[in-house]
N, C-alpha and C. Protein backbone atom coordinates (compact mmCIF):
# COMPACT_ATOMS: atom_id res chain seq x y z
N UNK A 1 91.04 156.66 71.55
CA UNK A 1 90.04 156.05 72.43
C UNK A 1 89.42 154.82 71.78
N UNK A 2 89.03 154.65 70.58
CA UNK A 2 88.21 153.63 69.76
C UNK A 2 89.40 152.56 70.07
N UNK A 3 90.92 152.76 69.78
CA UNK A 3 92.02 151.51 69.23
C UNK A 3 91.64 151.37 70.83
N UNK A 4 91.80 152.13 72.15
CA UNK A 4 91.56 151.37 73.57
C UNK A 4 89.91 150.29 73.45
N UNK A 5 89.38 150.54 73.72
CA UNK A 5 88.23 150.48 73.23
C UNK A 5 88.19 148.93 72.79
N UNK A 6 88.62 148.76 71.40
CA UNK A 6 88.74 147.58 70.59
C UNK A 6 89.51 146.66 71.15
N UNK A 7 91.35 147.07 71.88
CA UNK A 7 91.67 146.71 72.51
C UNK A 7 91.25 145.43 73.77
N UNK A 8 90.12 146.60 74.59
CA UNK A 8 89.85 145.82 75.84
C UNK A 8 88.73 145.26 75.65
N UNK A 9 87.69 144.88 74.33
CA UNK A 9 87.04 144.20 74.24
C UNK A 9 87.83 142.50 73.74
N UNK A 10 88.92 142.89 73.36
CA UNK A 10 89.74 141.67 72.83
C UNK A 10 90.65 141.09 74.06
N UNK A 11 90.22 141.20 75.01
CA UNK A 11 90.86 141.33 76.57
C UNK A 11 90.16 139.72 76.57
N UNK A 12 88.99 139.70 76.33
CA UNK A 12 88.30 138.44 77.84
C UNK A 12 88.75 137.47 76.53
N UNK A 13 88.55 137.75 75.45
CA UNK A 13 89.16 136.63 74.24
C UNK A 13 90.44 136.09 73.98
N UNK A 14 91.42 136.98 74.81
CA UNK A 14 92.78 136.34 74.94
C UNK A 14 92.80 135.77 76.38
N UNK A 15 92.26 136.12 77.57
CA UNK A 15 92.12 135.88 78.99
C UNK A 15 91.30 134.26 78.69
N UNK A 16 90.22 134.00 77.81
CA UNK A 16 90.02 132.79 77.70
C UNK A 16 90.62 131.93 76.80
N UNK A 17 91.78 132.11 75.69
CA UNK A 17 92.00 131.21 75.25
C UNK A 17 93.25 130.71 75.96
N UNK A 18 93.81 131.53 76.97
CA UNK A 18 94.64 131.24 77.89
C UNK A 18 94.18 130.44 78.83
N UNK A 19 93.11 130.42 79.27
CA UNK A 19 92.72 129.53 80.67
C UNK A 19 92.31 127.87 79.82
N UNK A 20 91.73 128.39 79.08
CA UNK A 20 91.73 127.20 78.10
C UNK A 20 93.44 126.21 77.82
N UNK A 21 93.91 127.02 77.50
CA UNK A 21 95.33 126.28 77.25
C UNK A 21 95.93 126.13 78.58
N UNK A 22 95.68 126.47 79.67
CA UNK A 22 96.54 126.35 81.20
C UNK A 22 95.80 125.39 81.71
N UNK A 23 94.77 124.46 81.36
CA UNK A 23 93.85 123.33 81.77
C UNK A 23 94.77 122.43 82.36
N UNK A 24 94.66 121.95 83.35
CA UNK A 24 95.33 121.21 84.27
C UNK A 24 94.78 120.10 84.14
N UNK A 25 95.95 118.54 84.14
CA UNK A 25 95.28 117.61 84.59
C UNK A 25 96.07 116.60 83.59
N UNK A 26 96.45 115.28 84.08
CA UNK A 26 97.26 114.58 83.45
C UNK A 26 96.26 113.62 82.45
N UNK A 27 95.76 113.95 81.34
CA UNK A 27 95.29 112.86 80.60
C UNK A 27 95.74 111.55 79.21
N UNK A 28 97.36 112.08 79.67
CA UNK A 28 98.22 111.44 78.74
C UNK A 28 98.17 110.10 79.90
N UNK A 29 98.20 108.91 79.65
CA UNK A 29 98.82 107.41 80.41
C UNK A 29 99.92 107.66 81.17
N UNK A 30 100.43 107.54 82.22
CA UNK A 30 101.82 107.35 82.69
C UNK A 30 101.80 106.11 82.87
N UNK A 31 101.19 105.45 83.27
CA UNK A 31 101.67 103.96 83.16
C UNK A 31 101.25 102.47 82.79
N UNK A 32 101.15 103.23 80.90
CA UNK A 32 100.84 102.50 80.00
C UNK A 32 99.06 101.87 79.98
N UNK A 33 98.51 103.00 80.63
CA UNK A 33 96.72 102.59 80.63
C UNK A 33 95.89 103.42 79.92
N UNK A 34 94.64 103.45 80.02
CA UNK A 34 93.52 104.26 80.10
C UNK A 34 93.38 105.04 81.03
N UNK A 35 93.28 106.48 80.67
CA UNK A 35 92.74 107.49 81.97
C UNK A 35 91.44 108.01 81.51
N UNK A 36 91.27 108.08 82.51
CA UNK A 36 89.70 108.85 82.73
C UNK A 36 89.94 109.86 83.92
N UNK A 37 89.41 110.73 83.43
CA UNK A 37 88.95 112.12 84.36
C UNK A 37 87.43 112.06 85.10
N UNK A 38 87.60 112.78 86.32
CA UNK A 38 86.12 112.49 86.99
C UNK A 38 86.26 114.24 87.72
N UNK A 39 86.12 115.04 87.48
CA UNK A 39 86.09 116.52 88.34
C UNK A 39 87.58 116.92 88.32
N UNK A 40 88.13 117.16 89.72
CA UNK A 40 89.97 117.29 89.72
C UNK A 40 90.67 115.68 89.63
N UNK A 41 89.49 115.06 89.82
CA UNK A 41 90.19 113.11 89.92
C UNK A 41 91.04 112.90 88.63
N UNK A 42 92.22 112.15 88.25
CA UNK A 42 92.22 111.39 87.02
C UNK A 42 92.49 110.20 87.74
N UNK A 43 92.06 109.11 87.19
CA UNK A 43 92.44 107.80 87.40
C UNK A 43 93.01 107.00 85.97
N UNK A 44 93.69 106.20 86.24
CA UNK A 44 94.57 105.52 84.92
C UNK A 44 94.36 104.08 85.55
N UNK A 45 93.49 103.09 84.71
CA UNK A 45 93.69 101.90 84.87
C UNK A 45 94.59 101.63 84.06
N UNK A 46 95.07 100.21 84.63
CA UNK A 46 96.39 99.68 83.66
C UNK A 46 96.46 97.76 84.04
N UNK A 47 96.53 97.23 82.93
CA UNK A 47 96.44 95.89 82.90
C UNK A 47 98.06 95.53 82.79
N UNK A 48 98.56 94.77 84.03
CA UNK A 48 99.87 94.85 84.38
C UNK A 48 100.08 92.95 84.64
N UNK A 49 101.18 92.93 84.41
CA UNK A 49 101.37 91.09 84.72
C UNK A 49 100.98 90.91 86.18
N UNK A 50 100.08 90.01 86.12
CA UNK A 50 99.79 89.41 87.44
C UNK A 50 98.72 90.36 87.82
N UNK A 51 97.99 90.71 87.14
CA UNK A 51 97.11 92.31 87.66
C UNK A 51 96.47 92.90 86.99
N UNK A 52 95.41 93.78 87.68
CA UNK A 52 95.02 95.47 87.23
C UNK A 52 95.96 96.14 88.59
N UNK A 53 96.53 97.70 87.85
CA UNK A 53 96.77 98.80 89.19
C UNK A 53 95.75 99.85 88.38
N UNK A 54 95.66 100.61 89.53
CA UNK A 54 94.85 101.90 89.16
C UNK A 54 95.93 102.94 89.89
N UNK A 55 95.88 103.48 89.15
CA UNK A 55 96.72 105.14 89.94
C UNK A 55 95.73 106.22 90.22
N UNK A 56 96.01 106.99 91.08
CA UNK A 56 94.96 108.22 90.91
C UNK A 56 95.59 109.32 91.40
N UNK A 57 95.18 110.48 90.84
CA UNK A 57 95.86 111.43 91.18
C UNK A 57 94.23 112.74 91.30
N UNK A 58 94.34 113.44 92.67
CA UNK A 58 93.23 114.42 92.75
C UNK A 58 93.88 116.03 92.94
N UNK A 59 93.37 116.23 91.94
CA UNK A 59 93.73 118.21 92.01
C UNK A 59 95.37 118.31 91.75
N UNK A 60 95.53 117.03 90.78
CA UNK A 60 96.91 117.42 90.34
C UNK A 60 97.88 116.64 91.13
N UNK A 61 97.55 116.25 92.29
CA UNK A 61 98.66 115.49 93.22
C UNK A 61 97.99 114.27 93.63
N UNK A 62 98.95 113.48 93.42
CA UNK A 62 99.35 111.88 93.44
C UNK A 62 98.18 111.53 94.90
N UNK A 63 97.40 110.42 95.34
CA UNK A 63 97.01 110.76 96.66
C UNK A 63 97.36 109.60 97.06
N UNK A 64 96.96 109.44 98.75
CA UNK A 64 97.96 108.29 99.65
C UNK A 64 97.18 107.43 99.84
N UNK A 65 97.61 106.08 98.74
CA UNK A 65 96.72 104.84 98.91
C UNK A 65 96.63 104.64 99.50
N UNK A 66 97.35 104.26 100.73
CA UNK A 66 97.20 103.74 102.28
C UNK A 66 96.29 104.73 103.27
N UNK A 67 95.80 105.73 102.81
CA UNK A 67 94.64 106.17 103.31
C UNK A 67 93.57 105.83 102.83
N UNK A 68 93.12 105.64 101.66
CA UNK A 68 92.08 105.24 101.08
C UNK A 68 92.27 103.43 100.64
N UNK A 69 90.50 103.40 100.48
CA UNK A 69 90.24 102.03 99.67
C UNK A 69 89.44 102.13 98.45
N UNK A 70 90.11 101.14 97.73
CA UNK A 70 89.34 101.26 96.30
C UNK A 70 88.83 99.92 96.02
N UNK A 71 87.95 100.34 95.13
CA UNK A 71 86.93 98.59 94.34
C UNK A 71 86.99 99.10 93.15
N UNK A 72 86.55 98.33 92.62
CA UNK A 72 86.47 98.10 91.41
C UNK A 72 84.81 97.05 91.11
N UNK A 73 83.76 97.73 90.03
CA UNK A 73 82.44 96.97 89.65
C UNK A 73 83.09 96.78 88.67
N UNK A 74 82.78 95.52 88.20
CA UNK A 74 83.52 95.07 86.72
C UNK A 74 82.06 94.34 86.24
N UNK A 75 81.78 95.52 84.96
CA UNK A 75 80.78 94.33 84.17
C UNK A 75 80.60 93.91 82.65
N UNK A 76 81.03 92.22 82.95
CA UNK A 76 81.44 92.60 81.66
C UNK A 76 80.74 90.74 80.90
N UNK A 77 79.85 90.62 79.87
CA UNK A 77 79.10 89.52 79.43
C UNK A 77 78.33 89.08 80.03
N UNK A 78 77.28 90.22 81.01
CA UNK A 78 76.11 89.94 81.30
C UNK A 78 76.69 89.64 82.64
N UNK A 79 77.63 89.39 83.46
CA UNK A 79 78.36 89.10 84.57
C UNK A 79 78.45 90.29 85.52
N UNK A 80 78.15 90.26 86.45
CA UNK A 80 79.14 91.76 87.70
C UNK A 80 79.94 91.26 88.75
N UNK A 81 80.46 91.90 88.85
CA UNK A 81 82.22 91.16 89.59
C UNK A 81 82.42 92.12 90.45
N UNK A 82 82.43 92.31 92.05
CA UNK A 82 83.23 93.19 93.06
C UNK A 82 84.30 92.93 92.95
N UNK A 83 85.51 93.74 93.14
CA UNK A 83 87.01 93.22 93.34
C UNK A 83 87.54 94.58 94.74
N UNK A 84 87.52 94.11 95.48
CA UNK A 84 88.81 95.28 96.18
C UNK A 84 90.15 95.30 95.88
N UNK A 85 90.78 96.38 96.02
CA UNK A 85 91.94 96.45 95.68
C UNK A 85 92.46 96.69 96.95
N UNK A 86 94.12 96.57 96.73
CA UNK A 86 95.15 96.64 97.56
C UNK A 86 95.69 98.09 97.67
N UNK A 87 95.97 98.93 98.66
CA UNK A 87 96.94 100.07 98.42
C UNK A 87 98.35 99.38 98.35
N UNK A 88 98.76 100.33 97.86
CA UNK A 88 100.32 99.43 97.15
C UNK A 88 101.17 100.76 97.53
N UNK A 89 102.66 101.23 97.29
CA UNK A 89 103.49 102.46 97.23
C UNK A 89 102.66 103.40 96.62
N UNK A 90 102.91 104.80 96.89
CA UNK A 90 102.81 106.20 96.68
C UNK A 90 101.17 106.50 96.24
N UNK A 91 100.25 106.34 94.62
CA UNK A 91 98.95 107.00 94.48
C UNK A 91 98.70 105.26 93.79
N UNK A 92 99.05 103.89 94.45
CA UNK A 92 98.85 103.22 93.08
C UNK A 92 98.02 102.11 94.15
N UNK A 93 97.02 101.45 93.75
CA UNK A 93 96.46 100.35 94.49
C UNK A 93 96.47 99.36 93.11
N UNK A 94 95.99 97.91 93.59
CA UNK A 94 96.41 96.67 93.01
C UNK A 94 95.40 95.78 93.21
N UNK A 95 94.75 94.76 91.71
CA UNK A 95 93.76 93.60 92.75
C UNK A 95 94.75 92.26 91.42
N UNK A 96 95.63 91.32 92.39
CA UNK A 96 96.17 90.75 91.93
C UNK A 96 95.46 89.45 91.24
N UNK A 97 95.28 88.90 90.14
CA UNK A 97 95.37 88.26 89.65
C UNK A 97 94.08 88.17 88.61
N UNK A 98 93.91 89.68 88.50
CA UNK A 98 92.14 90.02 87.91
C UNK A 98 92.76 90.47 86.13
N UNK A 99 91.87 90.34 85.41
CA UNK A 99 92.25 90.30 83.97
C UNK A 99 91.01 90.69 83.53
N UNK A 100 90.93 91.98 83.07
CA UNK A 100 89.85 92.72 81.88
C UNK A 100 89.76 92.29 80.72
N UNK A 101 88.69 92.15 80.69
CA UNK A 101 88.50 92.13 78.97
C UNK A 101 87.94 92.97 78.18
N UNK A 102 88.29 92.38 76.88
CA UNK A 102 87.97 93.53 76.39
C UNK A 102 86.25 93.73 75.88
N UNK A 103 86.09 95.36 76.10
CA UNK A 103 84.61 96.05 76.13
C UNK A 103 84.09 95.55 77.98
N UNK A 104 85.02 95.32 78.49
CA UNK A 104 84.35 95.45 80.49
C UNK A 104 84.39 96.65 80.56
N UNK A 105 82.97 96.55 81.52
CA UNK A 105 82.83 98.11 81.97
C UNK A 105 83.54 98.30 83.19
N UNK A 106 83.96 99.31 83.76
CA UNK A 106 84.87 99.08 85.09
C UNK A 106 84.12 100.56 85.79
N UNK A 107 83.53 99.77 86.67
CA UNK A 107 83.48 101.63 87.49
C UNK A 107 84.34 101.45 89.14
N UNK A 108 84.89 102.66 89.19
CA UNK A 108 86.30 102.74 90.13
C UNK A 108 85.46 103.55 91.32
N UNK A 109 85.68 102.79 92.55
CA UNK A 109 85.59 104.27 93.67
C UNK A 109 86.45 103.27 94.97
N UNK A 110 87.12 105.21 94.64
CA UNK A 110 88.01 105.04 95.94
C UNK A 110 87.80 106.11 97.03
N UNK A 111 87.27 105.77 98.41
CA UNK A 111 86.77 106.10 99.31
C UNK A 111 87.87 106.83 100.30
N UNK A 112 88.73 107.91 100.64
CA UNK A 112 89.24 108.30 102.10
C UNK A 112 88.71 107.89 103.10
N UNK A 113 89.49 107.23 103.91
CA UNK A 113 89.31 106.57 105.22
C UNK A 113 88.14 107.72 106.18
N UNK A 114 89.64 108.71 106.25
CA UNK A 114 89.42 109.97 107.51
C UNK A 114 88.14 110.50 106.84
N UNK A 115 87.46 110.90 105.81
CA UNK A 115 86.72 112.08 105.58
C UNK A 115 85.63 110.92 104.80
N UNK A 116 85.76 109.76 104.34
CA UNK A 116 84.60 109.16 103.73
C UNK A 116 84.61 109.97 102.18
N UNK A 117 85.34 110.29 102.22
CA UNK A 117 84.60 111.42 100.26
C UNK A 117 85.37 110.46 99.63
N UNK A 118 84.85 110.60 98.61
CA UNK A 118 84.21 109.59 97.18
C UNK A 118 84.94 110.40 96.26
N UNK A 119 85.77 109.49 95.08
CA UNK A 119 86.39 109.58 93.67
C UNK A 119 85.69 108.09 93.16
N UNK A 120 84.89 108.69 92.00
CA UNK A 120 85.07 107.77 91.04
C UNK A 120 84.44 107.99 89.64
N UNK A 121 84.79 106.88 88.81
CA UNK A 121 84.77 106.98 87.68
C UNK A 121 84.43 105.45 87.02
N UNK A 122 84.28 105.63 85.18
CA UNK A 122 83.85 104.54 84.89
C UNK A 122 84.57 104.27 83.64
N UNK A 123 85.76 103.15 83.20
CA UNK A 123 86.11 102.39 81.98
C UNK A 123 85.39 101.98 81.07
N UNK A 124 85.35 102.28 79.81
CA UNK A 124 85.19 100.75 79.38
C UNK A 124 86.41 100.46 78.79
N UNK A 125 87.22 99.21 79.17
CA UNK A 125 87.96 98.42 77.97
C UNK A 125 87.99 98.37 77.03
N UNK A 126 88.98 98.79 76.02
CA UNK A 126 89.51 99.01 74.87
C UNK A 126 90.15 97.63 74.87
């Protein structure tokens, strides 16, 4: 009875270092940026020729730029800058011909058309 006992007190200590290690959520770059996490949001800015794209992905799946719109606050040497972006193919929007620098602060929100709900998050440039 005691080895049960000892056992199932060592229960919630393996049950959490498991949920711990099953943490969901892409915070490695896929395409060569900065990610930031915001709740289930990740967003990955990325400074691309001719560009910033932002990708975003919510609760694990990619979501449909062409439903949503995104901006971008850029502040950066005492300056603040609106930029909208473009939806572009699959989770990726685009504001062509914009160039970060480095230590800009970037805060991201991208809005769903149909439902109005809000993702966002905030850079700073590396």
């Amino acid at each position: 009875m005691k080895k049960f006992l000892t056992l199932l007190c060592l229960v919630p200590l393996v049950l959490g270092v498991s949920q711990v290690s099953l943490a969901h959520g892409v915070t490695k770059p896929q395409h060569g940026g900065i990610v930031q996490a915001s709740g289930e949001a990740f967003f990955e800015l990325v400074q691309e020729v001719g560009g910033v794209a932002l990708y975003v992905l919510n609760e694990d799946e990619p979501v449909d730029a062409k439903a949503m719109t995104a901006k971008l606050n850029i502040s950066a040497a005492g300056k603040k800058t609106e930029v909208s972006m473009v939806a572009t193919e699959g989770h990726r929007f685009f504001a062509q011909g914009l160039k970060l620098g480095k230590g800009s602060t970037v805060a991201v929100m991208v809005i769903e058309q149909a439902t109005k709900s809000r993702l966002g998050t905030t850079f700073t440039v590396p």
